[in-house]
Protein backbone atom coordinates (compact mmCIF):
# COMPACT_ATOMS: atom_id res chain seq x y z
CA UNK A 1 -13.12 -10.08 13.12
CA UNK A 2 -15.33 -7.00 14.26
CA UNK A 3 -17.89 -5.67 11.80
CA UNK A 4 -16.96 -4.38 8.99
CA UNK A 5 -12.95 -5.12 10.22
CA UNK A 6 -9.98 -6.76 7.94
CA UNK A 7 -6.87 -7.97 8.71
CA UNK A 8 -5.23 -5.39 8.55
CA UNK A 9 -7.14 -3.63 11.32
CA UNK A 10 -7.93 -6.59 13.18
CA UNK A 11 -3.16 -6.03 13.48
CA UNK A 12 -3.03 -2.92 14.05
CA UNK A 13 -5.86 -3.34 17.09
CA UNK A 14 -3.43 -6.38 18.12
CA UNK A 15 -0.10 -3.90 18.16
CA UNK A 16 -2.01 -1.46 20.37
CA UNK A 17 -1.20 1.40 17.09
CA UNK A 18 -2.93 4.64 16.99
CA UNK A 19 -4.76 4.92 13.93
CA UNK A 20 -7.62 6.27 12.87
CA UNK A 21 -10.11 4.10 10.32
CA UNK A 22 -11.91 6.27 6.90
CA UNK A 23 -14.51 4.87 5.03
CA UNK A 24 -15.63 6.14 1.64
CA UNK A 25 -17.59 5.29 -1.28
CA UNK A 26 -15.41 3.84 -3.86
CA UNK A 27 -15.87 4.13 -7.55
CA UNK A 28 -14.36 1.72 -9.71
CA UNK A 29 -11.82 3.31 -12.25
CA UNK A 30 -12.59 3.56 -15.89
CA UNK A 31 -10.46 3.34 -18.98
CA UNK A 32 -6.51 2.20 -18.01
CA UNK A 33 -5.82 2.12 -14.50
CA UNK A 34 -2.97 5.19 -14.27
CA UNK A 35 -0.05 4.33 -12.75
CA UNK A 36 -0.92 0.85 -11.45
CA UNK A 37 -2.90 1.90 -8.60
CA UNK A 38 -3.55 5.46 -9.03
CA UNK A 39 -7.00 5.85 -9.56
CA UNK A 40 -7.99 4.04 -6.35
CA UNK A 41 -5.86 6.03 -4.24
CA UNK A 42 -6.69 9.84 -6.31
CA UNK A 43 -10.29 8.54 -5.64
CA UNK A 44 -9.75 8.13 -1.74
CA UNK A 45 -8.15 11.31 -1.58
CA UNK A 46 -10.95 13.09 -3.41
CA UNK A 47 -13.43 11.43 -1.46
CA UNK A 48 -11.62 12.07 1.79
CA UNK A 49 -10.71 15.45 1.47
CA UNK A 50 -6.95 14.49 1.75
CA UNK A 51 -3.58 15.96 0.37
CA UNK A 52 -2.64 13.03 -2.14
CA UNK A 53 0.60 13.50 -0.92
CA UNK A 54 -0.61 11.73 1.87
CA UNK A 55 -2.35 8.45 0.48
CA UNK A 56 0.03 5.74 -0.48
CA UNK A 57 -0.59 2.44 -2.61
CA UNK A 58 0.20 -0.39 -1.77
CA UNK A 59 1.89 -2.59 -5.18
CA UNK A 60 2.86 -6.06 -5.31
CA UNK A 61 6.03 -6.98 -7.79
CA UNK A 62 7.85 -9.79 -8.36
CA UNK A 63 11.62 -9.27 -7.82
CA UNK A 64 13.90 -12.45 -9.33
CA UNK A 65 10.67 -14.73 -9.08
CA UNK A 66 9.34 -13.70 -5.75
CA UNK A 67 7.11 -11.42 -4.81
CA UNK A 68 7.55 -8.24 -2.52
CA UNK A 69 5.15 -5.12 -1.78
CA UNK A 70 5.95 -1.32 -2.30
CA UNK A 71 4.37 1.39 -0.88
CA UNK A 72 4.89 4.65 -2.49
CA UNK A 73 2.60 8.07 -2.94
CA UNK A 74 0.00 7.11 -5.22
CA UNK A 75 1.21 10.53 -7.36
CA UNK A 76 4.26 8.93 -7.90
CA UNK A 77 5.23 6.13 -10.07
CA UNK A 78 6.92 2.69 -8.88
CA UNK A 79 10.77 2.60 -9.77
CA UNK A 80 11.05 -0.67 -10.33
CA UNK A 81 14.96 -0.62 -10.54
CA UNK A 82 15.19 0.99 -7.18
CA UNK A 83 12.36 -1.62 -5.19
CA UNK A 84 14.58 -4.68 -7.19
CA UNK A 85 17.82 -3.03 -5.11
CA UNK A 86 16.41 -1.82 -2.19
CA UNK A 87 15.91 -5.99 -0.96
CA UNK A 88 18.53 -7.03 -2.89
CA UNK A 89 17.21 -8.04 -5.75
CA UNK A 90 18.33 -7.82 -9.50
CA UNK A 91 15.04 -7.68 -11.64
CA UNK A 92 11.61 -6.42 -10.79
CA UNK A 93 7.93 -6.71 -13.24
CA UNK A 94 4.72 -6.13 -11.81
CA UNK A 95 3.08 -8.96 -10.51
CA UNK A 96 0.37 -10.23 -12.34
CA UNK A 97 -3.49 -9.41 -10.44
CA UNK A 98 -4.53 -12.45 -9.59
CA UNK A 99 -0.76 -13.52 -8.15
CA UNK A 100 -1.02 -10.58 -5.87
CA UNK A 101 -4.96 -11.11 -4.85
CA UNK A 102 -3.76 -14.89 -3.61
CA UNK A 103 -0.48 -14.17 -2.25
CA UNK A 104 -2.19 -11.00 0.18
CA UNK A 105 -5.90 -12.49 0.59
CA UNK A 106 -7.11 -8.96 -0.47
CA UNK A 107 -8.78 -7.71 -3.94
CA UNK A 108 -6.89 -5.44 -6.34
CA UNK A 109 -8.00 -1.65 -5.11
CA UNK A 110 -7.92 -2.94 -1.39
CA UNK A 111 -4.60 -4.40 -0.77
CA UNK A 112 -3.09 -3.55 2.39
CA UNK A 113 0.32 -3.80 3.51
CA UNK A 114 -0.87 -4.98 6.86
CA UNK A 115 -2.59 -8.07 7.76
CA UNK A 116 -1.79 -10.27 4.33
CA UNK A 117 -2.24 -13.66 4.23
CA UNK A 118 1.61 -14.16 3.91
CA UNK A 119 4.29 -11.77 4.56
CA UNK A 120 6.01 -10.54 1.77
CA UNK A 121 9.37 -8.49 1.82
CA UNK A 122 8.05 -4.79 2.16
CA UNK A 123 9.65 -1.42 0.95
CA UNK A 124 7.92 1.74 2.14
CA UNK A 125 8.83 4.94 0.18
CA UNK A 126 10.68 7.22 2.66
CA UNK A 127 8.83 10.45 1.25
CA UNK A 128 6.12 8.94 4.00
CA UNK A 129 8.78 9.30 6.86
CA UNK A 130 8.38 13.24 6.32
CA UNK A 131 4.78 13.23 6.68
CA UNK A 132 3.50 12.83 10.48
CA UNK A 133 0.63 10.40 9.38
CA UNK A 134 -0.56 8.51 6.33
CA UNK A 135 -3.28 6.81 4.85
CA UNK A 136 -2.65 3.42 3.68
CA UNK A 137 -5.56 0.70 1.98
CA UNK A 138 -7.06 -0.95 5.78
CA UNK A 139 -7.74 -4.10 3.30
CA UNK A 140 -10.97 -3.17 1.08
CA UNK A 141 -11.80 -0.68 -1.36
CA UNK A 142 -13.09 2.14 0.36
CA UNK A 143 -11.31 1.83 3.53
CA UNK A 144 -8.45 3.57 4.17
CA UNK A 145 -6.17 3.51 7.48
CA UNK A 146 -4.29 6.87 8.62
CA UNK A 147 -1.10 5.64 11.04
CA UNK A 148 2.11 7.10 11.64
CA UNK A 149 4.42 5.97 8.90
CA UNK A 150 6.99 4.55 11.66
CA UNK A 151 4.09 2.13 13.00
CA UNK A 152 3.72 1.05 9.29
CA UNK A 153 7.27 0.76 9.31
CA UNK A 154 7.31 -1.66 11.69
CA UNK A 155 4.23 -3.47 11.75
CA UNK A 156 5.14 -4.47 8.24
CA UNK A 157 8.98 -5.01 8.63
CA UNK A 158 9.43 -2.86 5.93
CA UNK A 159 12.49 -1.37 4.44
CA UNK A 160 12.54 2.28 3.53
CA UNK A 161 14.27 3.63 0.31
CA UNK A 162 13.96 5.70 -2.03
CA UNK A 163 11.74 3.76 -4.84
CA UNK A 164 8.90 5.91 -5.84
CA UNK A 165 9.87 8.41 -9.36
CA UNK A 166 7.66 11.60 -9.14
CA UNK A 167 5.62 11.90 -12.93
């Protein structure tokens, strides 16, 4: 791995994607973590002068016992309903911290959808197929990826549905 790179980079480099890397200083959130993921990714934008619309979180759940990742605007608000039925799934919870630190190899705040340890089923929002790039955890707070949401698409052999809810 290259200085400073993750796995999730150390893909993308291997797919021969266009991307562009964004480092930052990350603050940890205080108080209750909005949203399940929201402060991380309102604190990227902030700190890269981006259009939140644009940064997306990455979420790990557990649909009928087995886990799965969502990607959705970090504005918006995981529909757990819709990510359960979107891989065919009846039930879906939020998986517990540490379950989703082992299952992706990355640290709560930092998980990517790219590059995890295992590859989980993967449902990516499709409000990021309007936007011509997003940004996208590159596997460590602070470090954010900007791709086209196609490559993450693929890369990640993600489904796309409709599964974020808009507070």
């Amino acid at each position: 791995m290259a200085a400073g790179g993750t796995r999730a980079l150390d893909e993308l480099r291997r797919a021969g994607v266009v991307h562009t890397v964004h480092e930052y200083a990350p603050h940890e959130p205080t108080g209750l973590d909005r949203g399940h993921g929201r402060a991380w990714g309102e604190d990227a934008a902030a700190a890269l002068g981006v259009d939140p619309a644009r940064i997306l979180k990455t979420l790990i759940a557990s649909v009928d016992g087995r886990l799965a990742v969502a990607v959705v605007p970090v504005a918006a608000e995981l529909d757990l309903k819709r990510l359960a039925d979107a891989i065919g799934g009846r039930r879906a919870t939020m998986a517990e911290p540490g379950s989703a630190e082992r299952a992706t190899g990355y640290v709560r705040g930092g998980i990517s959808p790219l590059g995890q340890r295992r590859r989980l089923p993967t449902v990516v929002d499709a409000a990021a197929l309007d936007l011509p790039t997003i940004f996208v955890s590159a596997g460590r707070r602070g470090l954010q990826v900007e791709l086209a949401p196609a490559d993450l698409v693929r890369l990640a052999g993600a489904v796309v549905a409709r599964i974020a809810r808009i507070d």
